[in-house]
C-alpha atoms as a PDB file:
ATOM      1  CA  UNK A   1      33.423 -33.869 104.123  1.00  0.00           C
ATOM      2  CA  UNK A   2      29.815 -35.494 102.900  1.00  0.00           C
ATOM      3  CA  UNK A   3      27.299 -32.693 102.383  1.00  0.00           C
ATOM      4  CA  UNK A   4      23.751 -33.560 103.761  1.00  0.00           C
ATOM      5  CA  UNK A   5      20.945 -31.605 101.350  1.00  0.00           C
ATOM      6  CA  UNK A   6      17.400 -31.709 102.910  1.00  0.00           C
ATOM      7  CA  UNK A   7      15.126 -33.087  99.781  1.00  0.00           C
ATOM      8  CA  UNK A   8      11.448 -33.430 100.163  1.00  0.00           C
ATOM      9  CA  UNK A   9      11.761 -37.243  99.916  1.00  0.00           C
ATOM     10  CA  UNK A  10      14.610 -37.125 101.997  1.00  0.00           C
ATOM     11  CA  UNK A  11      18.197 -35.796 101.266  1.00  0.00           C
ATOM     12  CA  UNK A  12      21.242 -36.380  98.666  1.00  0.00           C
ATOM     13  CA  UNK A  13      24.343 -37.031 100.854  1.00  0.00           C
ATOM     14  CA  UNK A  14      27.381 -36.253  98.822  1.00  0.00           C
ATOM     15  CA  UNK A  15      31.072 -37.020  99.277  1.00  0.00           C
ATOM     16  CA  UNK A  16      32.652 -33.777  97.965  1.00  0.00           C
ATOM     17  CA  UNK A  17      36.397 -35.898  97.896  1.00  0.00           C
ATOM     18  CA  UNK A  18      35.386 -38.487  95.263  1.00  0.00           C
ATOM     19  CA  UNK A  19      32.006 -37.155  93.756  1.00  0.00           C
ATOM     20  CA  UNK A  20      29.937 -39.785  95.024  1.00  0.00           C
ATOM     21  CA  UNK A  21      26.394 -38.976  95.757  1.00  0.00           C
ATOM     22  CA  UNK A  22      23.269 -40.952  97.014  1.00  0.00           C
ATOM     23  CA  UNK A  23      19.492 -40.059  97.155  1.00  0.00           C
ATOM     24  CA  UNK A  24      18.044 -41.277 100.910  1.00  0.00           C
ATOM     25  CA  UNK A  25      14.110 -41.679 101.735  1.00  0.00           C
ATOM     26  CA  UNK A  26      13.533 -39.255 104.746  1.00  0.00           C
ATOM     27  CA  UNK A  27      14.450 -42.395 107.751  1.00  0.00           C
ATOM     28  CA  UNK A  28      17.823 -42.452 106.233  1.00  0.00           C
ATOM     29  CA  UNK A  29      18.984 -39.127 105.601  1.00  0.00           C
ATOM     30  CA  UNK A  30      17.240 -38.202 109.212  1.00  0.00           C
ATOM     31  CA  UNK A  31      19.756 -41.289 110.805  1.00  0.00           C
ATOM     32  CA  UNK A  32      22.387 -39.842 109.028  1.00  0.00           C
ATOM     33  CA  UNK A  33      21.663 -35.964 109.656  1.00  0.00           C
ATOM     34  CA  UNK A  34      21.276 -37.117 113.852  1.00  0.00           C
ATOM     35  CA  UNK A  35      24.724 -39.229 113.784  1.00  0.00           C
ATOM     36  CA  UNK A  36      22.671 -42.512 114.301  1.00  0.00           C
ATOM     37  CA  UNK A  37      23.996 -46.063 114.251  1.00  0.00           C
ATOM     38  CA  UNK A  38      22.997 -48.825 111.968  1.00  0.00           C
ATOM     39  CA  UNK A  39      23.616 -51.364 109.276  1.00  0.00           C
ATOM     40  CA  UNK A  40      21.574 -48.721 107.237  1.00  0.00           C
ATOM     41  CA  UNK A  41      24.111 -45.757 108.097  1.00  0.00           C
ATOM     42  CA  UNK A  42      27.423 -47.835 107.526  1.00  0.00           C
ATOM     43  CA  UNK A  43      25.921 -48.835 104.172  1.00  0.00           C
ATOM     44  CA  UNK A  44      25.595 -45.371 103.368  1.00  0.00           C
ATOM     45  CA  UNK A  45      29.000 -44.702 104.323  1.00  0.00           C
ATOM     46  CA  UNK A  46      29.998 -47.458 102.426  1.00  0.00           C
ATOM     47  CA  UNK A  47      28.876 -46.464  99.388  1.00  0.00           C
ATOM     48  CA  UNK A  48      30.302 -42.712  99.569  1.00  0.00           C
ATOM     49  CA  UNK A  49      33.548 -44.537 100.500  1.00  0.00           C
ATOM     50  CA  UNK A  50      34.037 -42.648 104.157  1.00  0.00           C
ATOM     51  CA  UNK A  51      34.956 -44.153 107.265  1.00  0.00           C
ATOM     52  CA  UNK A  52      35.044 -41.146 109.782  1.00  0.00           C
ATOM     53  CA  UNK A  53      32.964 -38.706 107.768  1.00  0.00           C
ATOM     54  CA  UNK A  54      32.142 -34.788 108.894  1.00  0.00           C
ATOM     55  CA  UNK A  55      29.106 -33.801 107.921  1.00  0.00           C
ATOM     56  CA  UNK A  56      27.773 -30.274 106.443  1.00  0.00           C
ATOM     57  CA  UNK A  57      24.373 -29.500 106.334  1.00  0.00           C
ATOM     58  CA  UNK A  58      22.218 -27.552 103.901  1.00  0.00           C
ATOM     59  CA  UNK A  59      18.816 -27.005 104.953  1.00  0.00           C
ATOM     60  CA  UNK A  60      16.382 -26.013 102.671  1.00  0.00           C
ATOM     61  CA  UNK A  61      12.193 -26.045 102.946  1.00  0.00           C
ATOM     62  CA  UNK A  62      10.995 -28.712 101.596  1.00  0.00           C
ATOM     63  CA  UNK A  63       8.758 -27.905  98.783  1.00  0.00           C
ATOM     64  CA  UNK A  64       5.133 -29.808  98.489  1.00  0.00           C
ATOM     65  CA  UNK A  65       5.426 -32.087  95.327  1.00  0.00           C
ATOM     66  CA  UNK A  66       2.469 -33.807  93.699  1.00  0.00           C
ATOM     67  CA  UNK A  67       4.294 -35.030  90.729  1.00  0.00           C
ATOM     68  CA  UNK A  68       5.164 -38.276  90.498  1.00  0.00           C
ATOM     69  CA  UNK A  69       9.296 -37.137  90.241  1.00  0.00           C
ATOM     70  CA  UNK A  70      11.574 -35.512  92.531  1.00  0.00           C
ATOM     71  CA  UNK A  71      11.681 -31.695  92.008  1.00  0.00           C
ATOM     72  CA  UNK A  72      15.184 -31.029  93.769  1.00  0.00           C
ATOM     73  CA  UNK A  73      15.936 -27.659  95.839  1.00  0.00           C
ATOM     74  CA  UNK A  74      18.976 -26.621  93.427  1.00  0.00           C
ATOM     75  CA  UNK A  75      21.203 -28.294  91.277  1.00  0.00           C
ATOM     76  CA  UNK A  76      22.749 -32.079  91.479  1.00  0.00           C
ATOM     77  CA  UNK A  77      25.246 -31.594  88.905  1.00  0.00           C
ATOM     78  CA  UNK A  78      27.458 -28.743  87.519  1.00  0.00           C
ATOM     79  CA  UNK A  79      28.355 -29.249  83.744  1.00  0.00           C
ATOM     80  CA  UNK A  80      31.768 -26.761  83.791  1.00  0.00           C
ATOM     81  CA  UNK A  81      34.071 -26.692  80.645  1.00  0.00           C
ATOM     82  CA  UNK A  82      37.342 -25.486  80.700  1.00  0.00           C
ATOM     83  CA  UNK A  83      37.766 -25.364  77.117  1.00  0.00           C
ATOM     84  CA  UNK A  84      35.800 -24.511  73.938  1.00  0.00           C
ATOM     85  CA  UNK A  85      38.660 -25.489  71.832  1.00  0.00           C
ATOM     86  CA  UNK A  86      37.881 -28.760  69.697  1.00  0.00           C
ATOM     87  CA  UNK A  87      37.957 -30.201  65.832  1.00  0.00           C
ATOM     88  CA  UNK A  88      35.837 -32.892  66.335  1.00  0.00           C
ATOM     89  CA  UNK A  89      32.160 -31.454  65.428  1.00  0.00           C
ATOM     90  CA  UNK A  90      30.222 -34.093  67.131  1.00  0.00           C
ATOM     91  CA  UNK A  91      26.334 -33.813  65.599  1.00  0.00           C
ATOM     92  CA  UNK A  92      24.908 -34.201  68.938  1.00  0.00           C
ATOM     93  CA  UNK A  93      27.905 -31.924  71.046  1.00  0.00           C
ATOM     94  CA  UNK A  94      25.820 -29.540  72.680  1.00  0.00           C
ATOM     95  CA  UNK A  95      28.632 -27.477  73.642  1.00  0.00           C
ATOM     96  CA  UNK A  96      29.298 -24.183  70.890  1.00  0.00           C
ATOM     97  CA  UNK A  97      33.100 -25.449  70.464  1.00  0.00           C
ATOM     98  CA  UNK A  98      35.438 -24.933  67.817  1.00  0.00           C
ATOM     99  CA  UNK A  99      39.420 -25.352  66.376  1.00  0.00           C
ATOM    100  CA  UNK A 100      38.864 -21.217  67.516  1.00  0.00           C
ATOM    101  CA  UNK A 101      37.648 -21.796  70.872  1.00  0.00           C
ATOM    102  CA  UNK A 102      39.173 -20.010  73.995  1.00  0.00           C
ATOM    103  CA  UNK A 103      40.152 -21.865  77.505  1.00  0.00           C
ATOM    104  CA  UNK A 104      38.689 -21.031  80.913  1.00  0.00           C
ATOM    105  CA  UNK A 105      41.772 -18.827  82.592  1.00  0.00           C
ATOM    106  CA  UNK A 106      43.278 -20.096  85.894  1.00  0.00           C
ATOM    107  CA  UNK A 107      41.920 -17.167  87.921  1.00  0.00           C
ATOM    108  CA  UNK A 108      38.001 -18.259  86.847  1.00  0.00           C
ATOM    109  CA  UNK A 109      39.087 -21.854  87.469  1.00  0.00           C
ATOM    110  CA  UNK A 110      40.257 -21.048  91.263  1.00  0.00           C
ATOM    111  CA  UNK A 111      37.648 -19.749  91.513  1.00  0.00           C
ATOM    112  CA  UNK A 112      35.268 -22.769  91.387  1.00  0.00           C
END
Protein backbone atom coordinates (compact mmCIF):
# COMPACT_ATOMS: atom_id res chain seq x y z
CA UNK A 1 0.00 0.00 0.00
CA UNK A 2 1.83 3.60 -0.89
CA UNK A 3 0.15 6.38 1.09
CA UNK A 4 -0.41 9.62 -1.01
CA UNK A 5 -0.15 12.88 1.60
CA UNK A 6 -1.37 16.15 -0.07
CA UNK A 7 1.73 18.73 0.71
CA UNK A 8 1.52 22.28 -0.36
CA UNK A 9 4.34 21.71 -2.88
CA UNK A 10 2.89 18.61 -3.77
CA UNK A 11 2.67 15.28 -1.77
CA UNK A 12 5.10 12.59 0.04
CA UNK A 13 4.11 9.17 -1.44
CA UNK A 14 5.19 6.52 0.96
CA UNK A 15 5.56 2.75 0.66
CA UNK A 16 4.34 1.63 4.12
CA UNK A 17 6.03 -2.23 3.22
CA UNK A 18 9.68 -1.06 2.99
CA UNK A 19 9.68 2.59 4.45
CA UNK A 20 10.49 4.25 1.39
CA UNK A 21 9.23 7.71 0.93
CA UNK A 22 9.54 10.46 -1.82
CA UNK A 23 8.65 14.24 -1.85
CA UNK A 24 6.71 15.05 -5.49
CA UNK A 25 6.21 18.79 -6.94
CA UNK A 26 2.33 19.13 -7.33
CA UNK A 27 2.38 17.56 -11.49
CA UNK A 28 3.67 14.43 -9.98
CA UNK A 29 1.88 13.64 -6.99
CA UNK A 30 -1.44 14.93 -9.04
CA UNK A 31 -0.34 11.98 -11.95
CA UNK A 32 0.07 9.74 -9.31
CA UNK A 33 -3.10 10.67 -7.06
CA UNK A 34 -5.35 10.38 -10.79
CA UNK A 35 -3.68 6.82 -11.73
CA UNK A 36 -1.88 8.52 -14.76
CA UNK A 37 0.67 6.94 -17.07
CA UNK A 38 4.18 8.03 -17.66
CA UNK A 39 7.90 7.59 -17.57
CA UNK A 40 7.45 10.10 -14.60
CA UNK A 41 4.91 7.71 -12.66
CA UNK A 42 6.91 4.36 -13.26
CA UNK A 43 9.95 6.23 -11.94
CA UNK A 44 8.12 6.93 -8.95
CA UNK A 45 7.13 3.49 -8.60
CA UNK A 46 10.45 2.55 -9.14
CA UNK A 47 11.90 4.16 -6.54
CA UNK A 48 9.25 3.02 -3.74
CA UNK A 49 9.99 -0.45 -5.19
CA UNK A 50 6.07 -1.30 -6.24
CA UNK A 51 4.91 -2.76 -9.29
CA UNK A 52 1.02 -2.96 -8.82
CA UNK A 53 0.69 -0.43 -6.02
CA UNK A 54 -2.87 0.53 -4.09
CA UNK A 55 -2.99 3.74 -3.19
CA UNK A 56 -4.42 5.53 0.15
CA UNK A 57 -5.04 8.97 0.26
CA UNK A 58 -4.73 11.59 2.98
CA UNK A 59 -6.03 14.84 2.14
CA UNK A 60 -5.18 17.64 4.03
CA UNK A 61 -5.56 21.73 3.18
CA UNK A 62 -2.80 22.90 1.99
CA UNK A 63 -1.43 25.56 4.14
CA UNK A 64 -0.08 29.03 2.42
CA UNK A 65 3.79 29.00 2.97
CA UNK A 66 6.02 32.01 2.39
CA UNK A 67 9.09 30.53 3.80
CA UNK A 68 11.54 29.45 1.76
CA UNK A 69 11.13 25.50 3.38
CA UNK A 70 8.47 23.06 3.34
CA UNK A 71 6.21 23.32 6.46
CA UNK A 72 4.65 19.67 6.28
CA UNK A 73 0.86 18.90 7.41
CA UNK A 74 2.03 16.32 10.26
CA UNK A 75 4.84 14.29 10.85
CA UNK A 76 7.38 12.44 8.23
CA UNK A 77 9.02 10.37 10.71
CA UNK A 78 8.16 8.60 14.03
CA UNK A 79 11.27 8.21 16.37
CA UNK A 80 9.68 5.03 18.65
CA UNK A 81 12.01 3.20 21.18
CA UNK A 82 11.29 0.05 22.51
CA UNK A 83 13.81 0.14 25.09
CA UNK A 84 15.42 2.60 27.56
CA UNK A 85 17.75 -0.01 28.72
CA UNK A 86 21.52 0.80 27.70
CA UNK A 87 25.31 1.15 29.30
CA UNK A 88 26.70 2.96 26.70
CA UNK A 89 26.19 6.83 27.79
CA UNK A 90 26.69 8.30 24.44
CA UNK A 91 27.42 12.38 25.09
CA UNK A 92 25.21 13.29 22.32
CA UNK A 93 22.26 10.21 22.99
CA UNK A 94 19.34 12.23 23.28
CA UNK A 95 17.35 9.48 24.54
CA UNK A 96 17.09 9.46 28.87
CA UNK A 97 18.45 5.67 28.83
CA UNK A 98 20.12 3.77 31.36
CA UNK A 99 21.63 0.01 32.64
CA UNK A 100 17.93 0.72 34.75
CA UNK A 101 15.85 1.41 31.88
CA UNK A 102 12.43 -0.39 31.27
CA UNK A 103 11.23 -1.99 27.71
CA UNK A 104 8.12 -0.96 25.77
CA UNK A 105 5.54 -4.06 26.69
CA UNK A 106 4.10 -6.11 23.77
CA UNK A 107 0.55 -4.82 24.29
CA UNK A 108 1.90 -0.89 23.64
CA UNK A 109 3.98 -2.33 20.80
CA UNK A 110 0.74 -3.95 18.98
CA UNK A 111 -0.46 -1.31 19.35
CA UNK A 112 1.61 0.82 16.90
Amino acid sequence: MIILRQENFGGIAFNQTNAHQLWLDNELFNSLKNGEKSVKVNQVYRELDVKYPEFYLISVEPQENNYPFAILSGPALADINITSRCNLNCPHCYVDSGQQGTDMTLADFNWL
